[in-house]
C-alpha atoms as a PDB file:
ATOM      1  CA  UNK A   1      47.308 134.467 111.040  1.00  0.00           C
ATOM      2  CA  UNK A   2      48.761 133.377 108.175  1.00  0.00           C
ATOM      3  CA  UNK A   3      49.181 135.657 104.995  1.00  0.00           C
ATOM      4  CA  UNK A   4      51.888 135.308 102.148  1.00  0.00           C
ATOM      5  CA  UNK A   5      54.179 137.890 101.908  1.00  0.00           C
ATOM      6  CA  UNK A   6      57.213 138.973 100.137  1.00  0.00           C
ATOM      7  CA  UNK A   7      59.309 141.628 102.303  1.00  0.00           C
ATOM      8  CA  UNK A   8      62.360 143.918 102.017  1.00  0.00           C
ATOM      9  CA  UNK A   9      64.427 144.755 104.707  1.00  0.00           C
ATOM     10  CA  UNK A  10      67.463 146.346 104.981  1.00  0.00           C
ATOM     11  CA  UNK A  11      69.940 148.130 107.762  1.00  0.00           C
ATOM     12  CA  UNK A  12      70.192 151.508 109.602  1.00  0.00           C
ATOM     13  CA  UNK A  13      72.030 152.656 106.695  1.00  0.00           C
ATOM     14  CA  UNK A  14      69.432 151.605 103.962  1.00  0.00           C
ATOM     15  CA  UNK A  15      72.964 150.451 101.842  1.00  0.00           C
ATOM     16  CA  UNK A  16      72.102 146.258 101.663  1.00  0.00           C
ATOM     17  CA  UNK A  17      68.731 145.253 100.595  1.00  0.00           C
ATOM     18  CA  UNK A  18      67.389 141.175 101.541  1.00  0.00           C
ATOM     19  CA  UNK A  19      64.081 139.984  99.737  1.00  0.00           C
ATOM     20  CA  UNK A  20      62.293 137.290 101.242  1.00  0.00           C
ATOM     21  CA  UNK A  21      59.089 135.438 100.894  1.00  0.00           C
ATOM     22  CA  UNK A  22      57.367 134.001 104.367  1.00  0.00           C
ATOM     23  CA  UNK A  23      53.604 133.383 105.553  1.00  0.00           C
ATOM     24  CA  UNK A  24      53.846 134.711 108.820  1.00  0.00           C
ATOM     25  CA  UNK A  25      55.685 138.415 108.308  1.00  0.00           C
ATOM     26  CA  UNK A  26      55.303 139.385 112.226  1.00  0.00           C
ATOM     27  CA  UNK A  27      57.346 136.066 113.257  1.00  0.00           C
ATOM     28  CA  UNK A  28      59.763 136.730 110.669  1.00  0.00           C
ATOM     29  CA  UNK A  29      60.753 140.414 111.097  1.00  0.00           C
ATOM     30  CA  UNK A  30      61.120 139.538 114.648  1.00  0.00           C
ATOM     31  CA  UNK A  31      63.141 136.442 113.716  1.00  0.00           C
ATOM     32  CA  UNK A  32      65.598 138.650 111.743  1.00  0.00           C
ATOM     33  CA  UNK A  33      65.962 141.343 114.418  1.00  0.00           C
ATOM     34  CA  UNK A  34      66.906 139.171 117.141  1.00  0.00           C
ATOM     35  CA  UNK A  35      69.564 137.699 114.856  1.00  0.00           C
ATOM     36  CA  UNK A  36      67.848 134.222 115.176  1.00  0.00           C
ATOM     37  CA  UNK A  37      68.060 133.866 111.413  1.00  0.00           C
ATOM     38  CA  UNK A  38      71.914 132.788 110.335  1.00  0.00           C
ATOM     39  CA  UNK A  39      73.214 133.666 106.787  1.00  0.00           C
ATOM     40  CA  UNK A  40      73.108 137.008 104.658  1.00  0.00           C
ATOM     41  CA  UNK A  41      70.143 139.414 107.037  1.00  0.00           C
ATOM     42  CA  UNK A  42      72.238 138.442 110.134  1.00  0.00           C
ATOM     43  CA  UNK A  43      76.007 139.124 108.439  1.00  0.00           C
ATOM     44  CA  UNK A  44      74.482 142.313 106.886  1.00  0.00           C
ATOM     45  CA  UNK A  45      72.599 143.777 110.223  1.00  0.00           C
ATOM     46  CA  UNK A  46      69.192 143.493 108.287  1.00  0.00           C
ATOM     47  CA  UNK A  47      66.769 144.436 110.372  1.00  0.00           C
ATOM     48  CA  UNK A  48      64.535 146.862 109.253  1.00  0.00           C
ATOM     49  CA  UNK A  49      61.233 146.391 107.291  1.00  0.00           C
ATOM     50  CA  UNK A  50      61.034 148.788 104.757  1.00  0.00           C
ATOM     51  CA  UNK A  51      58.867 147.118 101.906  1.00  0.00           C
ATOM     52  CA  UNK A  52      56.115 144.260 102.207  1.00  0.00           C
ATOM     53  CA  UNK A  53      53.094 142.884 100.479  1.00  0.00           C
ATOM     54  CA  UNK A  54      50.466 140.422 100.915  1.00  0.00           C
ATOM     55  CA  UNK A  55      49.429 137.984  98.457  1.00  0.00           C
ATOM     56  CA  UNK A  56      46.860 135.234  98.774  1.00  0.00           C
ATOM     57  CA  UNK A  57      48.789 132.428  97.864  1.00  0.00           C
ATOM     58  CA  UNK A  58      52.425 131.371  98.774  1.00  0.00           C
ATOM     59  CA  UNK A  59      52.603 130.603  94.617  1.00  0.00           C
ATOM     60  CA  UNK A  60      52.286 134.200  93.677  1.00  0.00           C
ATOM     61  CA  UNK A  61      54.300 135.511  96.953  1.00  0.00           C
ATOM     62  CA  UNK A  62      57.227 132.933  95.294  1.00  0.00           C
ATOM     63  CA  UNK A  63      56.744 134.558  91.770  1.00  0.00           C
ATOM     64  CA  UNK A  64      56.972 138.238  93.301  1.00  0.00           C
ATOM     65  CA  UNK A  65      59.975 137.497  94.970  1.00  0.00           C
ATOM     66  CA  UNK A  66      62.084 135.828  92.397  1.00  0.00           C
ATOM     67  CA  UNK A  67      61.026 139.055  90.112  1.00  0.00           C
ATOM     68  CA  UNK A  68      61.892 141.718  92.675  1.00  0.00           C
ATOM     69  CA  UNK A  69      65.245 139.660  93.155  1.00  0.00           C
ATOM     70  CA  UNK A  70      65.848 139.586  89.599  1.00  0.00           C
ATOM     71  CA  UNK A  71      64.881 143.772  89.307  1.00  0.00           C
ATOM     72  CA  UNK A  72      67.933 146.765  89.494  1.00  0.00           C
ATOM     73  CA  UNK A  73      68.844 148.411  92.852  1.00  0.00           C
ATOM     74  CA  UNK A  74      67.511 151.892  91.590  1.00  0.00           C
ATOM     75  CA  UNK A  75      64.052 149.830  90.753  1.00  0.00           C
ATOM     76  CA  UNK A  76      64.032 148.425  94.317  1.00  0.00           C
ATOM     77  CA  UNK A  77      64.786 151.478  95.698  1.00  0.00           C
ATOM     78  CA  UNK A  78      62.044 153.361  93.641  1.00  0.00           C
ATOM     79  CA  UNK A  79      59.794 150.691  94.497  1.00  0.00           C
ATOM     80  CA  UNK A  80      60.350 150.909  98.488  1.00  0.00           C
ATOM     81  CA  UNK A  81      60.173 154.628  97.967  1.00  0.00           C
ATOM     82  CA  UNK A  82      57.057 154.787  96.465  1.00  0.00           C
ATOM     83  CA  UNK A  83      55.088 153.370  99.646  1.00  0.00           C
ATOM     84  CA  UNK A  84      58.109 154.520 102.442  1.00  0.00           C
ATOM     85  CA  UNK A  85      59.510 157.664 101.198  1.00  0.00           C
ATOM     86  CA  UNK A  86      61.300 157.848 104.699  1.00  0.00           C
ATOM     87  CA  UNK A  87      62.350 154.396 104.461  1.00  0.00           C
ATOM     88  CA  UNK A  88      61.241 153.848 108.009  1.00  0.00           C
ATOM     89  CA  UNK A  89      60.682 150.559 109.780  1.00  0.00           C
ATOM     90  CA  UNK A  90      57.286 148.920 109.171  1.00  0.00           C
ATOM     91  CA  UNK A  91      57.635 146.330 111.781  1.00  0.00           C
ATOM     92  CA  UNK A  92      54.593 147.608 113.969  1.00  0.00           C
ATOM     93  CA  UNK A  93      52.740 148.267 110.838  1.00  0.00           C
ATOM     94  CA  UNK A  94      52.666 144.569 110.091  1.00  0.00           C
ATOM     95  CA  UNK A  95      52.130 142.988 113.851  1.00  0.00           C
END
C-alpha cells in the first residue's frame, strides 16, 4: 500500500536523528535496518523508527520534511516525545 510519509529514525542511543520522506514506510524502515541504504542512516547506525506520519500526498509529505529538517534538535526531540515518550521503535507499528 502506498501512503506518504515523513519518518524519523535514529540509533540505540537516540544521539543522531535522519528525516526522510518515502511512500512505502514498511519497505523503507526495513531498507535502513538491513543497511541496504548507503550514506548518512547506514554511517550513523540509524535504525530505529521513532517518529512517522502519513500524509495524502507525496507534495505535503515533501513540505513536512524540509520543515522538520529545517526545525532545532530540542523541537525534534519534543516533537518525537510527544507521540513516543519512550522513544521506542515503531517499526511493527507501521508494517
Amino acid at each position: 500500500m502506498k501512503q506518504p510519509c515523513v519518518y524519523i529514525i535514529t540509533n540505540k542511543h537516540n544521539t543522531t536523528l535522519y528525516i526522510g520522506v518515502t511512500s512505502n514506510l514498511p519497505q523503507r524502515i526495513y531498507q535502513h535496518k538491513a543497511k541496504l541504504v548507503a550514506g548518512f542512516s547506514k554511517r550513523y547506525n540509524l535504525q530505529k523508527l521513532v517518529y512517522f506520519e502519513q500524509f495524502s500526498t507525496m507534495e505535503d509529505a515533501i513540505l513536512r520534511e524540509k520543515r522538520l529538517k529545517n526545525w532545532r534538535r530540542a523541537w525534534k526531540d519534543d516533537l518525537i516525545s510527544a507521540e513516543n515518550p519512550n522513544w521506542k521503535d515503531l517499526y511493527e507499528n507501521c508494517l
